[in-house]
N, C-alpha and C. Protein backbone atom coordinates (compact mmCIF):
# COMPACT_ATOMS: atom_id res chain seq x y z
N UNK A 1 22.83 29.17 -59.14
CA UNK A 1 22.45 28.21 -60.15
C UNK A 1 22.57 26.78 -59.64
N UNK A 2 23.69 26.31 -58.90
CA UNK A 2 23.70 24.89 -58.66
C UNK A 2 22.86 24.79 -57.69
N UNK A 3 22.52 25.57 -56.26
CA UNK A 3 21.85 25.76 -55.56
C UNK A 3 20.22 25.32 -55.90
N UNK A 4 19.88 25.53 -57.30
CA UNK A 4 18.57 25.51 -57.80
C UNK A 4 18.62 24.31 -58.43
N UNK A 5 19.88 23.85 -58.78
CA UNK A 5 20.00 22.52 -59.38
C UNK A 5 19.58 21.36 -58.38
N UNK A 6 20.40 21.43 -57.20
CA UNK A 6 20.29 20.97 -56.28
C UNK A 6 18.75 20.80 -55.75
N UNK A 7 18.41 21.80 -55.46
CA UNK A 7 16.59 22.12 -55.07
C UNK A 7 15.75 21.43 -56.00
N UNK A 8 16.21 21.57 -57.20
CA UNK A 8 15.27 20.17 -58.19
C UNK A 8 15.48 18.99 -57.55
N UNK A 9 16.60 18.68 -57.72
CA UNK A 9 16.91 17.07 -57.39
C UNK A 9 16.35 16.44 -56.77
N UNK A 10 16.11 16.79 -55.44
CA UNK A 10 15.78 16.63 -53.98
C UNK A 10 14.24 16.63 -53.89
N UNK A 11 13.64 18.10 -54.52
CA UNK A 11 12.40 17.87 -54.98
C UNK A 11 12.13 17.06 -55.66
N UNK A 12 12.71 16.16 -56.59
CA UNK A 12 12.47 15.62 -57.48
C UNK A 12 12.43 13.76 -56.83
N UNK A 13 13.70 13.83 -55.93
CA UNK A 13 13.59 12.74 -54.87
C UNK A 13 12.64 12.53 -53.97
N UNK A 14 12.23 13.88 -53.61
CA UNK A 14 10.80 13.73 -52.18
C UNK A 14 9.65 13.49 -52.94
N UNK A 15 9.42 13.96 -53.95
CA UNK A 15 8.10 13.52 -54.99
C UNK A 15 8.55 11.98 -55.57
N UNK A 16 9.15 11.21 -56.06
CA UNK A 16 9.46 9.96 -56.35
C UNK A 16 8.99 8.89 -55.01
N UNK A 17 9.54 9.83 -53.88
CA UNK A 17 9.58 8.33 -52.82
C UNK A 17 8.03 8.51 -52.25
N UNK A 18 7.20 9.43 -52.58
CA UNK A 18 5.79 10.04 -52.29
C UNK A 18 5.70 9.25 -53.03
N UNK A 19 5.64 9.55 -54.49
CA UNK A 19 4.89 8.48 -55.06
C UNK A 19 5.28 6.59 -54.94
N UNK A 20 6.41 6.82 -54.51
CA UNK A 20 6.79 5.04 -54.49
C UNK A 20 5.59 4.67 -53.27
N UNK A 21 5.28 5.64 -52.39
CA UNK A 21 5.19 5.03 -50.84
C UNK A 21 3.19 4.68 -51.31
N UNK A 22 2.88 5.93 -51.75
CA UNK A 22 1.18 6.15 -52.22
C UNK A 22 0.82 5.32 -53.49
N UNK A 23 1.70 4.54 -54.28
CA UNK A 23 1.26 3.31 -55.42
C UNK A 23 2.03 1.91 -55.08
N UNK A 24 1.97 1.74 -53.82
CA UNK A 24 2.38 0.07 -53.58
C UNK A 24 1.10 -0.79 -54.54
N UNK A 25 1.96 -1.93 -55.00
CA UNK A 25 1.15 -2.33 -55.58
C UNK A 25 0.08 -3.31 -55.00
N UNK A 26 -0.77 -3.83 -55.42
CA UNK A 26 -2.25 -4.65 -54.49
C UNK A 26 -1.85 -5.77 -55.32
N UNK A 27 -2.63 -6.83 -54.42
CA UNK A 27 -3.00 -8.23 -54.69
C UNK A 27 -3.38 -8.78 -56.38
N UNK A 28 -3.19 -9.18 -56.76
CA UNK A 28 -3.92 -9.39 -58.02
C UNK A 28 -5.38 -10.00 -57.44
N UNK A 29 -6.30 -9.86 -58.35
CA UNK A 29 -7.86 -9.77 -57.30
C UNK A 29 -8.61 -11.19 -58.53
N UNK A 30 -8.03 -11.23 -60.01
CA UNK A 30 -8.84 -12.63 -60.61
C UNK A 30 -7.62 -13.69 -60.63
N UNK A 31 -8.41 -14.71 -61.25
CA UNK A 31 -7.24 -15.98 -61.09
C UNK A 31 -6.68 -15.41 -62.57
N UNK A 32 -5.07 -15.93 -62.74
CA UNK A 32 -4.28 -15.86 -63.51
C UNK A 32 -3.35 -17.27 -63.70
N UNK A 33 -3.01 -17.78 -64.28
CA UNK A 33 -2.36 -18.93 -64.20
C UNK A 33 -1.04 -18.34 -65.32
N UNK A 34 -0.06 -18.58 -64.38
CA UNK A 34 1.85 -18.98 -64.93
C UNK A 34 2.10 -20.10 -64.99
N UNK A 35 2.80 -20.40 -65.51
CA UNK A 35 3.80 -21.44 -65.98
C UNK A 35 4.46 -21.95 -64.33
N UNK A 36 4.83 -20.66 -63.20
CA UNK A 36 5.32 -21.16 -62.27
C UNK A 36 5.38 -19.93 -61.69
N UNK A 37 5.76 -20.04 -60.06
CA UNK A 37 5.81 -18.68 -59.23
C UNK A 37 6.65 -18.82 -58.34
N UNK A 38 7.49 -17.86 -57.97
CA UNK A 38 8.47 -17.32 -57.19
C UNK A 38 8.28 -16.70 -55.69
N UNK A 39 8.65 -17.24 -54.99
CA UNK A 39 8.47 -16.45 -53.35
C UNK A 39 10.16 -16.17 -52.97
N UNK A 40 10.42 -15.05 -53.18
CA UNK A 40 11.61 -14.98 -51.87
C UNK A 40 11.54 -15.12 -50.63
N UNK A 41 11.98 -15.27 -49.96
CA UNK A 41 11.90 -15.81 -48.31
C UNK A 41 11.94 -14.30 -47.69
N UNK A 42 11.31 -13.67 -46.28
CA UNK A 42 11.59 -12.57 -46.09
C UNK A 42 10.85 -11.62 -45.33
N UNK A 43 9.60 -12.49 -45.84
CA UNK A 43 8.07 -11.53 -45.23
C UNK A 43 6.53 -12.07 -45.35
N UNK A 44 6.26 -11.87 -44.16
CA UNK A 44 5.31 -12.60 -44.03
C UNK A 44 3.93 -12.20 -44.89
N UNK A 45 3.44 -14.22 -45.25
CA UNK A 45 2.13 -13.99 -45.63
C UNK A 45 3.09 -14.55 -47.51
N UNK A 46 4.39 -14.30 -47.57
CA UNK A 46 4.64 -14.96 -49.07
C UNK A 46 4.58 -16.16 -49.19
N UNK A 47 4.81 -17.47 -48.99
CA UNK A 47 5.25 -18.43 -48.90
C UNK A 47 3.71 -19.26 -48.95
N UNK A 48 2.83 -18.41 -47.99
CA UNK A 48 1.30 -19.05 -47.96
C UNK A 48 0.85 -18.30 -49.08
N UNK A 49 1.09 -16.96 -49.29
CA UNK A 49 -0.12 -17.13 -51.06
C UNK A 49 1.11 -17.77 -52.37
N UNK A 50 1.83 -18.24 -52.07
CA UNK A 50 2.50 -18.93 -52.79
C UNK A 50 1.73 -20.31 -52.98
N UNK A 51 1.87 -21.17 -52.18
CA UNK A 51 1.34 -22.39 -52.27
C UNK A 51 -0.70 -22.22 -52.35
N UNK A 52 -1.17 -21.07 -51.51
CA UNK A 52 -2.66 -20.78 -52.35
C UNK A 52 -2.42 -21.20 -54.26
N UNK A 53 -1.28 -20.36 -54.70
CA UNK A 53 -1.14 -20.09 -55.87
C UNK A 53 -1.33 -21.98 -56.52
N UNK A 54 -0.37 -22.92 -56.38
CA UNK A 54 -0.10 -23.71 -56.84
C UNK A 54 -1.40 -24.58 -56.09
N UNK A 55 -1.78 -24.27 -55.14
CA UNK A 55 -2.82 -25.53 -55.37
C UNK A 55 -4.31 -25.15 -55.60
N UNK A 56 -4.47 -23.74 -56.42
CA UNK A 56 -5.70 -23.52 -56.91
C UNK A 56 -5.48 -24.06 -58.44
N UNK A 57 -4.03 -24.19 -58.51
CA UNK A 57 -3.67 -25.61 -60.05
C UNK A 57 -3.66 -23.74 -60.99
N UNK A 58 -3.11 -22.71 -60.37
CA UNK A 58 -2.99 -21.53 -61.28
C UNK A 58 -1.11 -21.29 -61.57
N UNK A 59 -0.73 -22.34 -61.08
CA UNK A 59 0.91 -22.72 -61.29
C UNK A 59 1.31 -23.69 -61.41
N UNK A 60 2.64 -24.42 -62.26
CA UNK A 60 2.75 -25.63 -61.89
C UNK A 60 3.57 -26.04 -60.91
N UNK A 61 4.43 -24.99 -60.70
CA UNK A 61 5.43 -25.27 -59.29
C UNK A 61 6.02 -24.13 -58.84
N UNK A 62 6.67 -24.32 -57.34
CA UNK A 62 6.57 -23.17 -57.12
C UNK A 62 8.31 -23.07 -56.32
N UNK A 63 9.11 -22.17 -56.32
CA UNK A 63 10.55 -21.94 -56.32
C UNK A 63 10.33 -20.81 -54.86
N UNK A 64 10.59 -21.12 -53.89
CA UNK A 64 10.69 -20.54 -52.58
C UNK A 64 12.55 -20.36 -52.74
N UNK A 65 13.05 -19.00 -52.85
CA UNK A 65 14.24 -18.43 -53.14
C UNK A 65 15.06 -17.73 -51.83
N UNK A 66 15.88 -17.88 -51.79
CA UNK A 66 16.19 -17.65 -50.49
C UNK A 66 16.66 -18.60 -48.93
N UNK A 67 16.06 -19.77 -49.60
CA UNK A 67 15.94 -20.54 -48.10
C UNK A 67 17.29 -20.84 -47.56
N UNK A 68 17.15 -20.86 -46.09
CA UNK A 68 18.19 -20.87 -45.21
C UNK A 68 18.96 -22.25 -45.76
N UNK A 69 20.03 -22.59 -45.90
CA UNK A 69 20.41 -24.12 -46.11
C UNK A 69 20.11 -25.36 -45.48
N UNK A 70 20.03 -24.97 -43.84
CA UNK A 70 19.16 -26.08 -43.26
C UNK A 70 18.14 -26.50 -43.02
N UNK A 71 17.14 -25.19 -44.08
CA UNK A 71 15.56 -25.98 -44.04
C UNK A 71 15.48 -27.02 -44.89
N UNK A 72 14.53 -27.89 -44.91
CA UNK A 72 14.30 -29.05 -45.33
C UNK A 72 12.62 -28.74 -45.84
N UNK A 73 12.64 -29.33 -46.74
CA UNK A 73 10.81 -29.22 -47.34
C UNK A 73 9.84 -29.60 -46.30
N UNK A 74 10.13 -30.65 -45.35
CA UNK A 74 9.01 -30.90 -44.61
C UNK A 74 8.52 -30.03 -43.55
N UNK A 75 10.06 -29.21 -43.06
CA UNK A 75 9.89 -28.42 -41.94
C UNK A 75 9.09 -26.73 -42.82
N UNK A 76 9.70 -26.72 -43.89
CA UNK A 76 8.76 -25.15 -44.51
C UNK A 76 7.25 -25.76 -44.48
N UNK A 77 6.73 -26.96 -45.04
CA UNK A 77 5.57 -27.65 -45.44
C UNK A 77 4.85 -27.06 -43.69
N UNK A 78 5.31 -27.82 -42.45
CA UNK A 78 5.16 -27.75 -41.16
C UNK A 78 4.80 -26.53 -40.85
N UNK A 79 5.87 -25.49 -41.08
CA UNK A 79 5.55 -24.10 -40.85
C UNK A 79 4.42 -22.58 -40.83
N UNK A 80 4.10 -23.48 -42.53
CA UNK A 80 3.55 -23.14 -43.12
C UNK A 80 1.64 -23.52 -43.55
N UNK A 81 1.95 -24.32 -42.34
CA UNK A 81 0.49 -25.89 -42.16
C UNK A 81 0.13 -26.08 -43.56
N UNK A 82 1.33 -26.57 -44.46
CA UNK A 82 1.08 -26.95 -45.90
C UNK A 82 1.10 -28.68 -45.33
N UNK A 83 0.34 -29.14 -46.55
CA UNK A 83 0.49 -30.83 -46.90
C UNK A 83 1.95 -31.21 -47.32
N UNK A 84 2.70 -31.99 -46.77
CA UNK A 84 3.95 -32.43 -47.70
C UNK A 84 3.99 -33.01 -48.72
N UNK A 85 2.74 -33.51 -49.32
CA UNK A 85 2.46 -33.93 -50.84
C UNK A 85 3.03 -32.80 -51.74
N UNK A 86 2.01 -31.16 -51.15
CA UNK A 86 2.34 -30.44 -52.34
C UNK A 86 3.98 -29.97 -52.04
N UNK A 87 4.38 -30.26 -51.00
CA UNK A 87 6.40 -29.48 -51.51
C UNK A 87 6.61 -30.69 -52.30
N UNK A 88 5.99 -31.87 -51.97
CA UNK A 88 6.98 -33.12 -52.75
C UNK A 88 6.84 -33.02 -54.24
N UNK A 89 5.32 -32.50 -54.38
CA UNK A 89 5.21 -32.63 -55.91
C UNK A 89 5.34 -31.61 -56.81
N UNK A 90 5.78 -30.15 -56.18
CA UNK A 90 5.09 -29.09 -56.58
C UNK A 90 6.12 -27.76 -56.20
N UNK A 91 6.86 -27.97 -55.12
CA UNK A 91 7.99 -26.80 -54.55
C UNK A 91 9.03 -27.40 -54.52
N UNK A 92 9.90 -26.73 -54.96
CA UNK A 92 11.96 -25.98 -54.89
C UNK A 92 12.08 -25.75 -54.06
N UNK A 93 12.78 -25.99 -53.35
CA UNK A 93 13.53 -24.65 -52.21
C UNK A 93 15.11 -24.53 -52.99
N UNK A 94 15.16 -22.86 -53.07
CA UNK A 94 16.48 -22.41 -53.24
C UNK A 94 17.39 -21.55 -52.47
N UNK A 95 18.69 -22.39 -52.20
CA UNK A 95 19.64 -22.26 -50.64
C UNK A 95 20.69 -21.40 -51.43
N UNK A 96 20.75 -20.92 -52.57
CA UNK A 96 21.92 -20.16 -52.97
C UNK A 96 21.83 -18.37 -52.89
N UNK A 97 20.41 -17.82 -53.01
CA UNK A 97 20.15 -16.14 -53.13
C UNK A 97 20.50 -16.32 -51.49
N UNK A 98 20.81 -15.07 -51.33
CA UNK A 98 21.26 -14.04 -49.79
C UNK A 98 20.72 -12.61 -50.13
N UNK A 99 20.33 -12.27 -51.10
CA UNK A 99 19.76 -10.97 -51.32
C UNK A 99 18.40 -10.75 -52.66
N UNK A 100 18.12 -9.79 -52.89
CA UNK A 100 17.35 -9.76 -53.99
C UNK A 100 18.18 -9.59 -54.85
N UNK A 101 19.27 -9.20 -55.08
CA UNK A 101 19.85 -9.82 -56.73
C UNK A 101 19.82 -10.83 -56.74
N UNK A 102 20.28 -11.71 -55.68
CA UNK A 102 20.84 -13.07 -55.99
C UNK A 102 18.91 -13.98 -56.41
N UNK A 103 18.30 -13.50 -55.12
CA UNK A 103 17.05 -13.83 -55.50
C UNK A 103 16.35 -13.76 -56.65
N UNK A 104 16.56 -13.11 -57.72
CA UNK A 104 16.45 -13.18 -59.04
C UNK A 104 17.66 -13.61 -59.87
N UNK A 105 18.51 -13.37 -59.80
CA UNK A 105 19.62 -15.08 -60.26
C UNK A 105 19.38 -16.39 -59.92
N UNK A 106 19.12 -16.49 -58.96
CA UNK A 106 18.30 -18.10 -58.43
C UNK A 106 17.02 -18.71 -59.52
N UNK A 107 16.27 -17.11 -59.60
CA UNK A 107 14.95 -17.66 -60.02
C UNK A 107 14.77 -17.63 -61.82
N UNK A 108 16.46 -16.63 -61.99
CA UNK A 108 16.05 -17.37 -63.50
C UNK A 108 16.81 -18.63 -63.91
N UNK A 109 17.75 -18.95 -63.24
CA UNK A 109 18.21 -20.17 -63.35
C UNK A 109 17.20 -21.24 -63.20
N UNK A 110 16.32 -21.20 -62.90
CA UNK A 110 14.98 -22.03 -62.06
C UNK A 110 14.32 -22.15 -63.10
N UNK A 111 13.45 -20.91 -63.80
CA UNK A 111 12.90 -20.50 -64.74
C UNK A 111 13.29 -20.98 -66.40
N UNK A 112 14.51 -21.25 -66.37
CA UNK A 112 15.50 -21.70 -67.84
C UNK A 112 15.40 -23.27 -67.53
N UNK A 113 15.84 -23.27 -66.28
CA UNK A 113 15.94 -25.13 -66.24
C UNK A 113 14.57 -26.02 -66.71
N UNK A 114 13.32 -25.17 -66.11
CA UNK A 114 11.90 -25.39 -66.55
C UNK A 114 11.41 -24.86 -67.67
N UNK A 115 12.24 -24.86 -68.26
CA UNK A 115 11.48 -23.58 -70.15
C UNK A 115 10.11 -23.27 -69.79
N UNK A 116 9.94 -22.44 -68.49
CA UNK A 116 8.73 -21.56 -68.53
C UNK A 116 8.73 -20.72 -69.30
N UNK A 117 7.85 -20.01 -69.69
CA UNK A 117 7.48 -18.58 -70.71
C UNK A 117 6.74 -17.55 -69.66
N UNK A 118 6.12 -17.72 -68.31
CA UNK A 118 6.24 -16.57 -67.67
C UNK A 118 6.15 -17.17 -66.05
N UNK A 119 6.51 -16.54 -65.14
CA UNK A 119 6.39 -16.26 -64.07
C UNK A 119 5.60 -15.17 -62.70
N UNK A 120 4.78 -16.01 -61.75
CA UNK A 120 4.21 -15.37 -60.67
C UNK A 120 5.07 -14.85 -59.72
N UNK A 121 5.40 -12.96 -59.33
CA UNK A 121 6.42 -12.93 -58.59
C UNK A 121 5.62 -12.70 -57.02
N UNK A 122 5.45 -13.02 -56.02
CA UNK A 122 4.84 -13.13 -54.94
C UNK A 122 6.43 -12.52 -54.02
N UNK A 123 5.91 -11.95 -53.48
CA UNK A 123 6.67 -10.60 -52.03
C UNK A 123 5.74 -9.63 -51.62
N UNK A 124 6.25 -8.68 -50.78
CA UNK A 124 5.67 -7.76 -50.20
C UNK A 124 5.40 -6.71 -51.13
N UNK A 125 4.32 -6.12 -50.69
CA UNK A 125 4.48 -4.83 -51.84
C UNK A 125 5.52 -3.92 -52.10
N UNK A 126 5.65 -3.45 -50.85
CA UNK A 126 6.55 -2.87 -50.67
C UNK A 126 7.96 -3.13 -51.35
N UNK A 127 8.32 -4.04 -51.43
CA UNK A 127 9.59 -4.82 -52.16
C UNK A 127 9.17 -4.86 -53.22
N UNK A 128 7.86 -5.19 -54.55
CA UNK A 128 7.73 -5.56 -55.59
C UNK A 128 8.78 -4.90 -56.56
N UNK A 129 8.83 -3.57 -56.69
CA UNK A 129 9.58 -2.82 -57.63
C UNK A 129 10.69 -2.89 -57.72
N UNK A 130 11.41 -3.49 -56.80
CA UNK A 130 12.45 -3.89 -56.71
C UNK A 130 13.20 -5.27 -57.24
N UNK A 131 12.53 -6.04 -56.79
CA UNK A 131 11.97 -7.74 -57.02
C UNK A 131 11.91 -7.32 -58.27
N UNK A 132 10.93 -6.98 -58.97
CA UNK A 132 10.55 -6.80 -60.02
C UNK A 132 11.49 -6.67 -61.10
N UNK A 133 12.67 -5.41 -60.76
CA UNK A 133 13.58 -4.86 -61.57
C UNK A 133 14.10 -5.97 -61.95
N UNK A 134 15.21 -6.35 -60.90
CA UNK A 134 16.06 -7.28 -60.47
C UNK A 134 15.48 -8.43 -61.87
N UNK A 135 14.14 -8.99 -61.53
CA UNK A 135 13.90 -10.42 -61.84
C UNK A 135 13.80 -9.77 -63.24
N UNK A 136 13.57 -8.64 -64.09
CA UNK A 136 13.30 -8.95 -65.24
C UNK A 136 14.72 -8.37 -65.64
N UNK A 137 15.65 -7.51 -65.25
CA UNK A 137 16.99 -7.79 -65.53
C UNK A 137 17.83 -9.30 -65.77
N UNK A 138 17.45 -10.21 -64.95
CA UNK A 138 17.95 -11.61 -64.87
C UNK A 138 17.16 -12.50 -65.85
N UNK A 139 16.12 -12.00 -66.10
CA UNK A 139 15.01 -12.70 -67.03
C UNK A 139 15.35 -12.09 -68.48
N UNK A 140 15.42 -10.70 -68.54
CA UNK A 140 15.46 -10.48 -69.72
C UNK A 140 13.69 -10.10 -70.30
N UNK A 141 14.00 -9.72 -71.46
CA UNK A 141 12.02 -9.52 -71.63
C UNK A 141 11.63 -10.41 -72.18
N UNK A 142 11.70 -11.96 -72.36
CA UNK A 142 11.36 -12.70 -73.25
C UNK A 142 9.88 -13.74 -72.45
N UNK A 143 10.47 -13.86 -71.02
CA UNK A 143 9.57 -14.11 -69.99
C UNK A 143 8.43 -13.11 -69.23
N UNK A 144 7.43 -13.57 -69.14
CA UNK A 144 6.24 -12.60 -68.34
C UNK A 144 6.33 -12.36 -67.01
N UNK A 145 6.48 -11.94 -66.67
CA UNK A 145 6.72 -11.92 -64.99
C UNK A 145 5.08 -10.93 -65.01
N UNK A 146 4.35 -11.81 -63.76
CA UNK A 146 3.24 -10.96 -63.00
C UNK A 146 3.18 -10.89 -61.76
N UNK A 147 3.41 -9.90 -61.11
CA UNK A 147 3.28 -9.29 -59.62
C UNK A 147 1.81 -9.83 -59.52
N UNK A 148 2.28 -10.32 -57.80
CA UNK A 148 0.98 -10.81 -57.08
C UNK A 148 1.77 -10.33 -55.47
N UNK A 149 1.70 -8.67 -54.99
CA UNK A 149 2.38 -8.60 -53.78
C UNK A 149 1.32 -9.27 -52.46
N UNK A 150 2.02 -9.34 -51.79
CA UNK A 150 1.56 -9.76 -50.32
C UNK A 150 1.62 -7.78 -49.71
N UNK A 151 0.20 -7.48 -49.38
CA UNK A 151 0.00 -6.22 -48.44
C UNK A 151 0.84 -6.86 -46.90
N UNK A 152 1.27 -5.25 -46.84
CA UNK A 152 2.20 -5.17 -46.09
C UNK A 152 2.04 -3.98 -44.94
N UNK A 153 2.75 -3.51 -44.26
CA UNK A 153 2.63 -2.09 -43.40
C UNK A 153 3.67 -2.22 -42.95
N UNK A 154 4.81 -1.62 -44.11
CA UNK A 154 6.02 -1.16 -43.21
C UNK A 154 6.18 0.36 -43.31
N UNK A 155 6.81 0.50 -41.79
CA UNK A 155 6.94 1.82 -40.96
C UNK A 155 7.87 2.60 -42.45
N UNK A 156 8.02 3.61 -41.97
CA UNK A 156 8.57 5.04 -42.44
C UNK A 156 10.11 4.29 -43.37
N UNK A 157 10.71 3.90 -42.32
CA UNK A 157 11.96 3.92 -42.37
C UNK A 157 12.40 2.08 -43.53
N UNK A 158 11.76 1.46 -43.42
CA UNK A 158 11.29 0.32 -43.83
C UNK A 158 11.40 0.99 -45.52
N UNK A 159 10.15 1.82 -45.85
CA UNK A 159 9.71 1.73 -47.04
C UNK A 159 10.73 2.89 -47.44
N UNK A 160 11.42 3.86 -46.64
CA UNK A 160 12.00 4.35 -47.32
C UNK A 160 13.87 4.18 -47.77
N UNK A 161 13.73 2.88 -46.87
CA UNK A 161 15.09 2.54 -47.17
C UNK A 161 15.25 1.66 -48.63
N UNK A 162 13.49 1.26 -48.62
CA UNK A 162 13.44 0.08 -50.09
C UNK A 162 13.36 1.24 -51.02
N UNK A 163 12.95 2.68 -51.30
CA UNK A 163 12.99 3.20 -51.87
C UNK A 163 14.73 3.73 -52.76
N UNK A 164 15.68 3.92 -51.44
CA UNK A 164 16.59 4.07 -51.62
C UNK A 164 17.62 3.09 -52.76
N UNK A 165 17.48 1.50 -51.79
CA UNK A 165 17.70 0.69 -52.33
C UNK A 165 16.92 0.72 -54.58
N UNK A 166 15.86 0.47 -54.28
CA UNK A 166 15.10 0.69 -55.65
C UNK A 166 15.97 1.40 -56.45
N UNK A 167 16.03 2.82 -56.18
CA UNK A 167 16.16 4.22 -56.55
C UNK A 167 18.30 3.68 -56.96
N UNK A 168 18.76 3.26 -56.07
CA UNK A 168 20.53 3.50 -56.28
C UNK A 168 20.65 1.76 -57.54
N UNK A 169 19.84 1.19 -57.23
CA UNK A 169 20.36 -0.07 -58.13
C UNK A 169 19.48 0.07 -59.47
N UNK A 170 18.42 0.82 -59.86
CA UNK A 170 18.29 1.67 -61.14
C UNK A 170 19.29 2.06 -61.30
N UNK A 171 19.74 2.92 -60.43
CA UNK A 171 20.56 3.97 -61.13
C UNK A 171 21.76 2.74 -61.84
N UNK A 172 22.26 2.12 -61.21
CA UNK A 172 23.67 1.06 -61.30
C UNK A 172 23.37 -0.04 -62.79
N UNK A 173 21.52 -0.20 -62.74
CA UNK A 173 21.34 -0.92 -63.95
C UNK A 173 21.30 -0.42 -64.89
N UNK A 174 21.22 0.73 -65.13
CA UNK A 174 20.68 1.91 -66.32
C UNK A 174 22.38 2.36 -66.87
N UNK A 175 23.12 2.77 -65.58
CA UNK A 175 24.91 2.31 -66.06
C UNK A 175 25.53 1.49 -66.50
N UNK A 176 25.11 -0.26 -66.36
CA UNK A 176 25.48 -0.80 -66.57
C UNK A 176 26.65 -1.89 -66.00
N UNK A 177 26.68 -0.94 -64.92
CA UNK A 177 27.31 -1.21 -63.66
C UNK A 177 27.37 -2.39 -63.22
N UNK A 178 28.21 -3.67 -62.94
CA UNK A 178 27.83 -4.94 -62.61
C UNK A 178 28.42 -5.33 -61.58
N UNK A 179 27.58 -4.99 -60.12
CA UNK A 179 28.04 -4.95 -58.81
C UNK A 179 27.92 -6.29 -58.21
């Protein structure tokens, strides 16, 4: 009997991370305009459809989460072959997240300070569901959050460690658990 219990589970785990790996989510494909949009730092290709975002004027500013403490706006602007007009007028950088929890603690603190009503979350696909959780745990449901992932191609071990991750901090939010 536990034996068969067991044999669900597992089945039940290898079909979950199948499906996590075969519904990454895509690009958003029309314009949408938020209140403001979010990049965690992390993976490439976020940071540039981030600022696409804000200077097609479909955001009003934009919260890059994550950043190392000694970047400076001009050098991400540089990096990124952005104008330093738009970090001056238009991007945050935030030096306090070290992880994706914290990366969604950063960004609703960000989000409250600006009485937005919804938010653009920009990352990898691969990461969205995660990102995702996280930010509307910290958000709460009162704010919109819309996924806009950056396509990605991470290997085996990549997507199935974000699965893991995903999969154990559900489990910890659904407990109640406050790690």
């Amino acid at each position: 009997m536990m034996g068969r219990v067991l044999s669900v589970l597992v089945l039940l785990y290898a079909l979950g991370f199948a499906l996590f790996a075969v519904t990454l989510p895509t690009p958003l494909t029309q314009a949408r305009r938020t209140d403001g949009v979010v990049v965690p730092t992390g993976g490439p290709g976020r940071i540039e459809r981030g600022l696409a975002v804000v200077e097609r004027g479909e955001a009003k500013r934009m919260l890059v989460t994550g950043v190392d403490p000694d970047v400076r706006p001009g050098e991400l602007a540089a990096a990124n072959g952005a104008p330093r007009r738009l970090f001056r007028c238009c991007v945050d950088l935030g030096h306090e997240a070290v992880d994706t929890r914290s990366n969604a603690d950063e960004t609703a603190d960000w989000v409250r300070r600006n009485r937005y009503r919804s938010v653009r979350l920009v990352t990898s696909n691969w990461h969205m569901a995660r990102a995702a959780m996280e930010l509307r745990h910290a958000l709460g449901n009162s704010i919109e959050i819309v996924p806009d992932p950056v396509v990605g191609s991470p290997g085996f071990a990549l997507l199935f460690g974000e699965y893991n991750k995903y999969v154990v901090r559900g489990i910890v939010m659904r407990l109640g658990i406050d790690l």
